[in-house]
Protein backbone atom coordinates (compact mmCIF):
# COMPACT_ATOMS: atom_id res chain seq x y z
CA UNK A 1 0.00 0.00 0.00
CA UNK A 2 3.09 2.56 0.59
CA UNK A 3 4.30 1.62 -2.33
CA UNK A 4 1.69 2.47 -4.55
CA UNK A 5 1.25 5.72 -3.13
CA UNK A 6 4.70 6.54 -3.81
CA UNK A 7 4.49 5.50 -7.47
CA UNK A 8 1.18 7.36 -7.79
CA UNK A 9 2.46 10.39 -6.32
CA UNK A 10 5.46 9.92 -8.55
CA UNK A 11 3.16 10.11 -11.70
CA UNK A 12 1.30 13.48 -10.88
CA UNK A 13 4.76 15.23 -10.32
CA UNK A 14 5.53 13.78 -13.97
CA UNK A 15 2.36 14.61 -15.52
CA UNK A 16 2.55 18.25 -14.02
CA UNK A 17 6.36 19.41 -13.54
CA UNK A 18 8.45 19.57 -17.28
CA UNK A 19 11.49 22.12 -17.47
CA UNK A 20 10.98 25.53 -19.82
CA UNK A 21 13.28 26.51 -22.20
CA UNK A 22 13.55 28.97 -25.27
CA UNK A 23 14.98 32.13 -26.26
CA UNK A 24 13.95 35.26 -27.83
CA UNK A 25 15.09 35.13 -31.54
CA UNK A 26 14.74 36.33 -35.31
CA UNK A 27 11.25 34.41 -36.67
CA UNK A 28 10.44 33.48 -39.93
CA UNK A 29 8.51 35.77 -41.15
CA UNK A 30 6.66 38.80 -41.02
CA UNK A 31 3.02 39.72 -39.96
CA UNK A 32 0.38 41.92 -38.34
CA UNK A 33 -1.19 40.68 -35.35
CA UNK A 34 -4.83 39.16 -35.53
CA UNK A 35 -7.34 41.05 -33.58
CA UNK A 36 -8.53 40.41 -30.62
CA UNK A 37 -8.22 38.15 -27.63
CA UNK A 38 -9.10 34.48 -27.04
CA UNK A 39 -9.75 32.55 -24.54
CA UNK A 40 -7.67 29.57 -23.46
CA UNK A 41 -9.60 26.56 -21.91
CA UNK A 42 -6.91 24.47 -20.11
CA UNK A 43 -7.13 20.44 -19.45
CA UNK A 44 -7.06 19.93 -16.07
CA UNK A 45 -3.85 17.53 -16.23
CA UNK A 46 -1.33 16.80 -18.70
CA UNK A 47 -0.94 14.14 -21.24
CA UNK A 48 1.20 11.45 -20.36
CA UNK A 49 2.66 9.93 -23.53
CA UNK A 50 5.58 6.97 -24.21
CA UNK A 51 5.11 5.45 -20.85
CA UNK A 52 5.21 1.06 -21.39
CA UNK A 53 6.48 -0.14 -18.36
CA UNK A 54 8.32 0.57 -14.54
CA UNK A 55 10.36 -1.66 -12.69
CA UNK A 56 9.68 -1.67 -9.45
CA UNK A 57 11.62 -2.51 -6.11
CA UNK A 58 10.98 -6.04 -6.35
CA UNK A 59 12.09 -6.91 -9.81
CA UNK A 60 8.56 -6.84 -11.60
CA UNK A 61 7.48 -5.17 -14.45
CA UNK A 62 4.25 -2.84 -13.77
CA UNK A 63 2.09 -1.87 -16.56
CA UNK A 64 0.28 1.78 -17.43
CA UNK A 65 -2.99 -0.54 -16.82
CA UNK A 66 -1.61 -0.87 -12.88
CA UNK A 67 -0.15 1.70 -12.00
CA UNK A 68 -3.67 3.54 -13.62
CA UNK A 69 -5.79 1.16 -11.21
CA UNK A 70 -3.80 1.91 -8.00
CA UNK A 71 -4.41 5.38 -8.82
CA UNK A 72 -7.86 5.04 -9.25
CA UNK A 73 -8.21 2.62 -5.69
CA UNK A 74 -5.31 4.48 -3.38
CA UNK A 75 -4.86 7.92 -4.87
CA UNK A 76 -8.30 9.32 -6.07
CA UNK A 77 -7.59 12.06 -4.17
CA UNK A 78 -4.69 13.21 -4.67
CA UNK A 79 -5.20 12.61 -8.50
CA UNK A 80 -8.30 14.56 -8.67
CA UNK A 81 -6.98 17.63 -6.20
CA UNK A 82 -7.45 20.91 -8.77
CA UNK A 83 -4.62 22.49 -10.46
CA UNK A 84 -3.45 25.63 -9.35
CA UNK A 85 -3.24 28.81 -12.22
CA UNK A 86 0.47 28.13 -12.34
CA UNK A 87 0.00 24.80 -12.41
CA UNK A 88 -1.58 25.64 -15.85
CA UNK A 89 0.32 28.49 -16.98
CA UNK A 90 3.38 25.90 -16.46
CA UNK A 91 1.89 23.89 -19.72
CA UNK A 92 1.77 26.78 -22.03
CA UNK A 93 3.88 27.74 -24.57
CA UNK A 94 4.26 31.09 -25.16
CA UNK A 95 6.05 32.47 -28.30
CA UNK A 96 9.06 35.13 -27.63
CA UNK A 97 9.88 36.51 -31.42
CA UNK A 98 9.52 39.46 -33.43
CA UNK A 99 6.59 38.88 -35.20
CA UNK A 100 5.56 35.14 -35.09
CA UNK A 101 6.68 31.73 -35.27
CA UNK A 102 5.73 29.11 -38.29
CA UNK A 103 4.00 26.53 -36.71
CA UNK A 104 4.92 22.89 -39.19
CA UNK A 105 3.31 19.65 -39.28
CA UNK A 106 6.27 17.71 -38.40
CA UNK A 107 10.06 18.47 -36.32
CA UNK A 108 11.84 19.95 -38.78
CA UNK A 109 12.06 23.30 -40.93
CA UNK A 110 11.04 20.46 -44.36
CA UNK A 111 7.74 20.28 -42.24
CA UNK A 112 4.66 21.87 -44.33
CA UNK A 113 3.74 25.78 -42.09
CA UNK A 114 -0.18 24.96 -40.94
CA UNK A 115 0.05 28.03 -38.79
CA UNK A 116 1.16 31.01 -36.91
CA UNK A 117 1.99 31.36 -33.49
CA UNK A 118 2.48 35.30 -32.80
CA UNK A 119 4.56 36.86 -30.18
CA UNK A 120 3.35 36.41 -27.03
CA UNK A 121 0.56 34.39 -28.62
CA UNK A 122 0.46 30.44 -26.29
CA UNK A 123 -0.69 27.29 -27.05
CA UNK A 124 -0.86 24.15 -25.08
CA UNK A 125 2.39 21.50 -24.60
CA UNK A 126 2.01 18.09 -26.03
CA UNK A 127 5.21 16.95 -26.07
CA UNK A 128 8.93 17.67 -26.79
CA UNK A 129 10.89 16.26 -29.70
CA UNK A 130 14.72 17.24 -31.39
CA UNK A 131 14.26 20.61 -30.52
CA UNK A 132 10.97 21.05 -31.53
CA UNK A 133 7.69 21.73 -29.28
CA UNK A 134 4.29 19.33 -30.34
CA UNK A 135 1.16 22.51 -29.70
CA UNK A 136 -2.29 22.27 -29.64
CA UNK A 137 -3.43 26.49 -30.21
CA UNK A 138 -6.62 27.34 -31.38
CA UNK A 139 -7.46 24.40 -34.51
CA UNK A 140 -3.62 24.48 -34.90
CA UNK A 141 -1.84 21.40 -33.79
CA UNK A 142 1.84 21.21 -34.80
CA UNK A 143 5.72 21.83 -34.11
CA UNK A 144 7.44 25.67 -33.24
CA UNK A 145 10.93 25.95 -32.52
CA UNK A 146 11.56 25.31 -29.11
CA UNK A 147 14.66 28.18 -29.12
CA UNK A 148 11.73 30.87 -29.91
CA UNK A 149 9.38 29.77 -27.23
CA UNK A 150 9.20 29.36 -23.55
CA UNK A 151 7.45 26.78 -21.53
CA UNK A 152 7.84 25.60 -17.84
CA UNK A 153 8.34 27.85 -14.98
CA UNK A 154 9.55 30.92 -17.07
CA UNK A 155 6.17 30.55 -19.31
CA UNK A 156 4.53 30.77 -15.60
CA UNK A 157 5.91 34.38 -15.28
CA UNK A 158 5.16 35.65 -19.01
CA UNK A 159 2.09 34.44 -18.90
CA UNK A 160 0.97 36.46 -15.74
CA UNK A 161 1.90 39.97 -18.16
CA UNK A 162 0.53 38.95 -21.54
CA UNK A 163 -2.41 37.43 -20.53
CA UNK A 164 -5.45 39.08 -19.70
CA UNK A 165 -7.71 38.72 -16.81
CA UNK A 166 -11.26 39.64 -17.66
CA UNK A 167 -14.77 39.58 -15.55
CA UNK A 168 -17.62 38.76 -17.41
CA UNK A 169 -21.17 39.91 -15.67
CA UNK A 170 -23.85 36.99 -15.21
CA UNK A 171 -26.43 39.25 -13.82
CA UNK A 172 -28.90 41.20 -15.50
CA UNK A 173 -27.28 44.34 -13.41
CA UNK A 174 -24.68 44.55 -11.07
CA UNK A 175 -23.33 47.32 -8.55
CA UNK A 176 -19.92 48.09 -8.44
CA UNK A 177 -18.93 49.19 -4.99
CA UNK A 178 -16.14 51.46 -3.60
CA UNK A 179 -14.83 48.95 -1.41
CA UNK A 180 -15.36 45.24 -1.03
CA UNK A 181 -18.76 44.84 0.86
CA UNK A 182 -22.36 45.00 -0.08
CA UNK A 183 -22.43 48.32 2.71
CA UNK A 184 -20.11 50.23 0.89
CA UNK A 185 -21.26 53.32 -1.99
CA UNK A 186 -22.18 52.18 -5.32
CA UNK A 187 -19.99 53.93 -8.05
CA UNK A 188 -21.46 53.06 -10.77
CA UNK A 189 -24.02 49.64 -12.50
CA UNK A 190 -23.42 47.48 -15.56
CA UNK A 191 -24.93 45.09 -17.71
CA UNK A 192 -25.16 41.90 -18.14
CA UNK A 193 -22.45 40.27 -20.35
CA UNK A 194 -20.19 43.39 -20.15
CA UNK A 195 -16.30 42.58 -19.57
CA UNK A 196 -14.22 44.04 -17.47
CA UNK A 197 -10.45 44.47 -16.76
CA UNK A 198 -9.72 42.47 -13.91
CA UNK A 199 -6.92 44.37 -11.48
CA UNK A 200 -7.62 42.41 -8.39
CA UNK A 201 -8.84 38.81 -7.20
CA UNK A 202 -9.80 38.75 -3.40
CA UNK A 203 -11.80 36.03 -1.59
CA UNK A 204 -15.77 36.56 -2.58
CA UNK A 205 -14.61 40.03 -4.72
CA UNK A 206 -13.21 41.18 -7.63
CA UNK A 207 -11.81 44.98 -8.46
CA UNK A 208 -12.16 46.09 -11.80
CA UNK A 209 -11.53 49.10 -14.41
CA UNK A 210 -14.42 50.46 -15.15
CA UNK A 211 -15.17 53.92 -16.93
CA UNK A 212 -16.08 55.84 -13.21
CA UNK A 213 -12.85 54.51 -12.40
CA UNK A 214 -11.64 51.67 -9.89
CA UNK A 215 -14.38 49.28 -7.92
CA UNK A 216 -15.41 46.18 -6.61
CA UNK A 217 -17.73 43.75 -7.50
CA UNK A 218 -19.32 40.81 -5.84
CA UNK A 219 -17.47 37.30 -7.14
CA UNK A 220 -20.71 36.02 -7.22
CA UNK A 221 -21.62 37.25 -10.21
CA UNK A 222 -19.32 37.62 -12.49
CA UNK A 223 -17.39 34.58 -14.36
CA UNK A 224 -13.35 35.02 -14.48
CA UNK A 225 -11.06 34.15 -17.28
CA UNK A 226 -7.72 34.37 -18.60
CA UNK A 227 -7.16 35.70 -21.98
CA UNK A 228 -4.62 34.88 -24.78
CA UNK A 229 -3.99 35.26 -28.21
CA UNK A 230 -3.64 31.54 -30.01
CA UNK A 231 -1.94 30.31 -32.84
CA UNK A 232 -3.71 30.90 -36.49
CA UNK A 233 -4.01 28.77 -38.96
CA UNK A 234 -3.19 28.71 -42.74
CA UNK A 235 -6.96 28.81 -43.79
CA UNK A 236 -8.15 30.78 -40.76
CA UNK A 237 -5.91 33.64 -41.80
CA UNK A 238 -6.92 33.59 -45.88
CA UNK A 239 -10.79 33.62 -44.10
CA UNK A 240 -10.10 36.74 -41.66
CA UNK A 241 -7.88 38.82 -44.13
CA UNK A 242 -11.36 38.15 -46.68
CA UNK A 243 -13.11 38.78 -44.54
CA UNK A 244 -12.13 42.02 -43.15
CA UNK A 245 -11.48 43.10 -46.97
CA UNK A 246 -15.28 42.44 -47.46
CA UNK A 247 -16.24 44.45 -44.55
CA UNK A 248 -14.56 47.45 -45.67
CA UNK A 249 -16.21 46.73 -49.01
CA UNK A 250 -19.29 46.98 -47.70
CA UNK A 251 -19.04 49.24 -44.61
CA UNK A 252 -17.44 51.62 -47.53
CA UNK A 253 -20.58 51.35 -49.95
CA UNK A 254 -23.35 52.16 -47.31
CA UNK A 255 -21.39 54.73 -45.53
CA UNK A 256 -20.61 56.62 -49.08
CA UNK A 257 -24.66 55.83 -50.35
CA UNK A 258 -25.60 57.32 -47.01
CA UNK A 259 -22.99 60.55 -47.05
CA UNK A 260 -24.21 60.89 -51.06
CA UNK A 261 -27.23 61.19 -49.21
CA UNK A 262 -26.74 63.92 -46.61
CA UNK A 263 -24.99 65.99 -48.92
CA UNK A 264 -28.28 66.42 -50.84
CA UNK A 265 -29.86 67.46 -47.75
CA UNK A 266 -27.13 69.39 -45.86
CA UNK A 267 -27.50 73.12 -45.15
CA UNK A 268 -24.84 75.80 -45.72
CA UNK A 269 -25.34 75.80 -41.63
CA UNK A 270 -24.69 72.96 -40.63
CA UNK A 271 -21.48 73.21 -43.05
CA UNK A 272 -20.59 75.40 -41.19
CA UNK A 273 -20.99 73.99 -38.15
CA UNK A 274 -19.16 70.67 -38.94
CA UNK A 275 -15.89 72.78 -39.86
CA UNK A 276 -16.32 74.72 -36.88
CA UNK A 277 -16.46 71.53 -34.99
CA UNK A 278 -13.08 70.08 -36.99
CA UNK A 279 -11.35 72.67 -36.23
CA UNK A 280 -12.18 72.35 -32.88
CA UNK A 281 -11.09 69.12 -32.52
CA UNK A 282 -8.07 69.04 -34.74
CA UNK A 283 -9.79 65.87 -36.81
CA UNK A 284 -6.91 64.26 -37.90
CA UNK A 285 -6.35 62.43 -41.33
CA UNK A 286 -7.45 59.13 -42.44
CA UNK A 287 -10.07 58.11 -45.08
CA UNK A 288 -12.43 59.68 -46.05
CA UNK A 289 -15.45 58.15 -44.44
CA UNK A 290 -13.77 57.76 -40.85
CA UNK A 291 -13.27 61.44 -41.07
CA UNK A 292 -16.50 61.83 -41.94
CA UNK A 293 -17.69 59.66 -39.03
CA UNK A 294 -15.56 61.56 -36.61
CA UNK A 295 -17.37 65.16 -37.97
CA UNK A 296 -20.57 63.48 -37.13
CA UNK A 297 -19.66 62.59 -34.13
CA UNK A 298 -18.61 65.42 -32.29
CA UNK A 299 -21.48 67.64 -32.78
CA UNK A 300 -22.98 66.23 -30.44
CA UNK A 301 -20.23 66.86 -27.64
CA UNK A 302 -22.27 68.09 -24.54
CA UNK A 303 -25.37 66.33 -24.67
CA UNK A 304 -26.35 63.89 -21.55
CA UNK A 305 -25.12 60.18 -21.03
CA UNK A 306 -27.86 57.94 -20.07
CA UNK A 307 -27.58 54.07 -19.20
CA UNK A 308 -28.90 52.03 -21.56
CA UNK A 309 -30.19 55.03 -23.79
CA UNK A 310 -28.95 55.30 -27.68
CA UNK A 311 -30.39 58.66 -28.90
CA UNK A 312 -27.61 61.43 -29.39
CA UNK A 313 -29.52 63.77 -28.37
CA UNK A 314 -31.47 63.00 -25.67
CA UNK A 315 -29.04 60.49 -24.19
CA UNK A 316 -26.80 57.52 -25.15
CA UNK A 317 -24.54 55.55 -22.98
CA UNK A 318 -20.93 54.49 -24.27
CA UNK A 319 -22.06 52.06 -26.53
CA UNK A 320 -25.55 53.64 -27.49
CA UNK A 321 -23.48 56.71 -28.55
CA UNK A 322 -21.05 54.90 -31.05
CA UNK A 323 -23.77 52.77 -32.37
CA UNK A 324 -25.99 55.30 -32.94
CA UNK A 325 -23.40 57.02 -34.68
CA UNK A 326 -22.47 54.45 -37.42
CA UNK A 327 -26.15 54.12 -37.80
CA UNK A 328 -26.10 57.05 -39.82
CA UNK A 329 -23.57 55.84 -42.35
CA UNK A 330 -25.63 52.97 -42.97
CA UNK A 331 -23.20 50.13 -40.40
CA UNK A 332 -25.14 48.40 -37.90
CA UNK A 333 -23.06 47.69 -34.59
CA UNK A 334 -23.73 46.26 -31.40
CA UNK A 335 -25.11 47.72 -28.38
CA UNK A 336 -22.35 46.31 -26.43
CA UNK A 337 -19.18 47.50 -25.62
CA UNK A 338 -17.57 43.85 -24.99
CA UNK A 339 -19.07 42.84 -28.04
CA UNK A 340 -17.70 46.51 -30.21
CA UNK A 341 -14.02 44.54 -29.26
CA UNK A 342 -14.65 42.25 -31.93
CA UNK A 343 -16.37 44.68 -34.63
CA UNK A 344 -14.47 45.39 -38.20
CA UNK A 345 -10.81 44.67 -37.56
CA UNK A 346 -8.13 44.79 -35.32
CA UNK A 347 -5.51 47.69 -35.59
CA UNK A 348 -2.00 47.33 -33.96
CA UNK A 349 -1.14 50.33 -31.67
CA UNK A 350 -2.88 53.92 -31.04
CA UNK A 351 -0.15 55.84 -33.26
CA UNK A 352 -2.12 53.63 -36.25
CA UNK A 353 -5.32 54.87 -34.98
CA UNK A 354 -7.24 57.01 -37.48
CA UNK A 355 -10.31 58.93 -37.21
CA UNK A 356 -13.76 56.76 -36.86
CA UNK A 357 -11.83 53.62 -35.10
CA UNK A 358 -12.92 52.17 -31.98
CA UNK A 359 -11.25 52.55 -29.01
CA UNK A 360 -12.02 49.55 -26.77
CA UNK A 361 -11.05 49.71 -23.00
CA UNK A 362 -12.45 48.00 -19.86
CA UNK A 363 -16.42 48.21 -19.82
CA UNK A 364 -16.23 51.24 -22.22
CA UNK A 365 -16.02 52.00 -25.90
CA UNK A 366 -15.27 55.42 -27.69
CA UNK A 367 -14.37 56.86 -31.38
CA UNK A 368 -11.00 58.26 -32.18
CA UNK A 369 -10.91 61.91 -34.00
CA UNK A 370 -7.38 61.89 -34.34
CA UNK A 371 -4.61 63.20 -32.98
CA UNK A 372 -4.68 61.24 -29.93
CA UNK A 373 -8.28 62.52 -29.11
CA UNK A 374 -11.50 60.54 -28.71
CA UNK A 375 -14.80 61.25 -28.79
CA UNK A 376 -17.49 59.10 -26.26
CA UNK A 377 -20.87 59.13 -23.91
CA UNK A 378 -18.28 58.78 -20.81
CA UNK A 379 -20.47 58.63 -17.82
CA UNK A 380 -23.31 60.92 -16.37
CA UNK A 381 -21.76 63.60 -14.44
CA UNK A 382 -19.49 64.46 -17.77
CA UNK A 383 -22.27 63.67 -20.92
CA UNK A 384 -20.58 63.56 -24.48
CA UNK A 385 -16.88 64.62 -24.29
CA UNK A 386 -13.40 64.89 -25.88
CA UNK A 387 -11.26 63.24 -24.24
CA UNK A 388 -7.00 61.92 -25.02
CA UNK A 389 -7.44 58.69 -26.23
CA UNK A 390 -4.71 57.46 -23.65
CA UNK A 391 -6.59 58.27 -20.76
CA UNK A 392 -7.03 54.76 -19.89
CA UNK A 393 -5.09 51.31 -20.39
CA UNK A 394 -6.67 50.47 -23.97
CA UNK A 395 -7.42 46.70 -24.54
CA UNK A 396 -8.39 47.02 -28.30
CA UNK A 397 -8.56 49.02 -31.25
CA UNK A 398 -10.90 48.12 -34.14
CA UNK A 399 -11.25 49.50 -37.71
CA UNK A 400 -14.88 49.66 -39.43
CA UNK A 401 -13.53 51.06 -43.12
């Protein structure tokens, strides 16, 4: 009985514990990031692969097939015990290159590409061969160069900065307090299905970035994950770069049809008005119907925020206001600002912001005007501002044209 408790304990140290290795180096290529961020689901234990026999003290062989049953009769607990976040993190592979890493069908550079692990992108470790890592990322399953990827204990560390930790409301409303306890102020209310920035994890609470600032909200009812950015595979990325192109196909055609159409009905006023407004603002350059977008936009700087509400007028909320917005040039978006982090397509970095992109952040989404400048139904004490687009830690940017 000792015995097979120390052969069983043995096993779960093998099937968790593997040594990480990898440096940062040149890739093989060149390539913009794909938008957005995905979530990893994790197997709660790792593979164990190549194992045919043990010998054990006594001179007998003992097969998978026992040393699984003693498991299952002696060990259940300590077998089914959950894994720890590092305990997880220590499976990933995380890619540490330029740009992104060719992920091949078999050890070796002759190996057909299937994929693309980015930097910083992860996927999940299979097994270890010549050099080579075995991933499963996304639909990708293949081989990266171990030298441009990290795995074990240093993957443990990277994957605390890259990834991020989001909140995800379950409740048709929830509060978000000042301090952690139903008693203290509310700062603020959100809605269902909205994500959140996650800054802190305390027993029964969670503190978030919201757009009133920092809170806390109950544990209860939200649902916490980990986000990274997974490998991409041959056909995946010929189906998002054709698809994005069609977008801007089409978000171009009804945006011009509907601009062909205020034109016709435009007053030497309002003209007016919409220079005024540019000038303002300093609109900055970009095509011609972001611009365009951005004009729209920020004539209506000073009118009320209201939760839930999507007139411009009378009162729109941060996602209300940019929806209602593209409305007019004919592009029908979400009323979500979770869901705006997935809109059009992704753009790397705020200096390649132009005017009429969404700027995603934690529970809030707003329009960039250029110049480092954004327009957006902020909260109700401020209404419809302009305010520098850095203001807050940014989590996406998105492109409609």
């Amino acid at each position: 009985m000792h015995f097979a408790k120390k052969v069983s304990a043995c096993l779960v140290a093998a099937a968790l514990a593997f040594t990480g290795m990898g440096i940062t180096a040149e890739a093989e290529g060149t390539s913009v990031l794909p938008g957005g961020g995905v979530s990893l689901m994790l197997s709660k234990g790792s593979k164990l692969e190549d194992i045919l026999t043990n010998t054990v003290e006594n001179g007998t062989s003992l097969s998978i097939e026992s040393i699984i049953e003693w498991i299952q009769m002696e060990d259940l607990v300590t077998v089914s015990q959950e894994p720890t976040e590092e305990d997880l993190f220590r499976s990933l592979v995380i890619a540490q290159v330029d740009n992104y890493v060719n992920v091949r069908n078999m050890p070796g550079m002759e190996g057909e590409v299937v994929g693309k692990l980015y930097n910083n992108s992860v996927g999940t470790f299979i097994s270890e061969e010549d050099g080579w890592y075995q991933i499963n990322s996304g639909n990708v399953t293949g081989y990266v160069k171990a030298e441009y990827c990290v795995t074990g204990e240093e993957a443990v560390e990277i994957a605390k900065q890259v990834g991020k930790r989001i909140a995800t409301v379950t409740t048709q409303t929830l509060f978000i307090r000042q301090e952690p306890t139903t008693e203290s102020a509310k700062l603020g209310m959100l809605p269902e299905a909205e994500e959140l920035l996650v800054l802190e994890e305390t027993e029964g609470w969670v503190r978030v970035d919201f757009e009133e600032g920092i809170g806390w909200v109950s544990a209860d009812y939200v649902s916490l994950h980990s986000e990274f950015v997974q490998a991409e595979s041959r056909e995946e990325e010929a189906a998002r770069l054709a698809k994005e192109e069609e977008a801007r196909r089409k978000a171009r055609e009804a945006a011009e049809a509907k601009a062909a159409e205020q034109r016709a009905q435009q007053s030497a006023q309002s003209q007016q008005n919409a220079a005024a407004q540019q000038a303002e603002y300093s609109v900055g350059e970009g095509s011609e119907m972001g611009v365009a977008v951005a004009d729209y936009a920020l004539q209506f700087v000073g009118n009320p925020y209201v939760y839930g509400g999507t007139s411009l007028t009378n009162g729109a909320d941060c996602s209300g206001f940019v929806m209602s917005v593209y409305a007019n040039f004919g592009v029908s978006l979400p009323h979500s600002s979770a869901s705006d982090r997935t809109q059009g397509y992704a753009v790397d970095g705020l200096e390649n912001a132009q005017p009429g992109d969404l700027i995603c952040y934690s529970g809030h989404v707003a329009l960039y005007i250029g110049n480092g400048q954004i327009v957006h139904a902020s909260n109700s004490n401020t209404g419809i501002i302009v305010s520098n687009a850095g203001y807050r830690s940014i989590l996406a940017i998105r492109r409609i044209f």
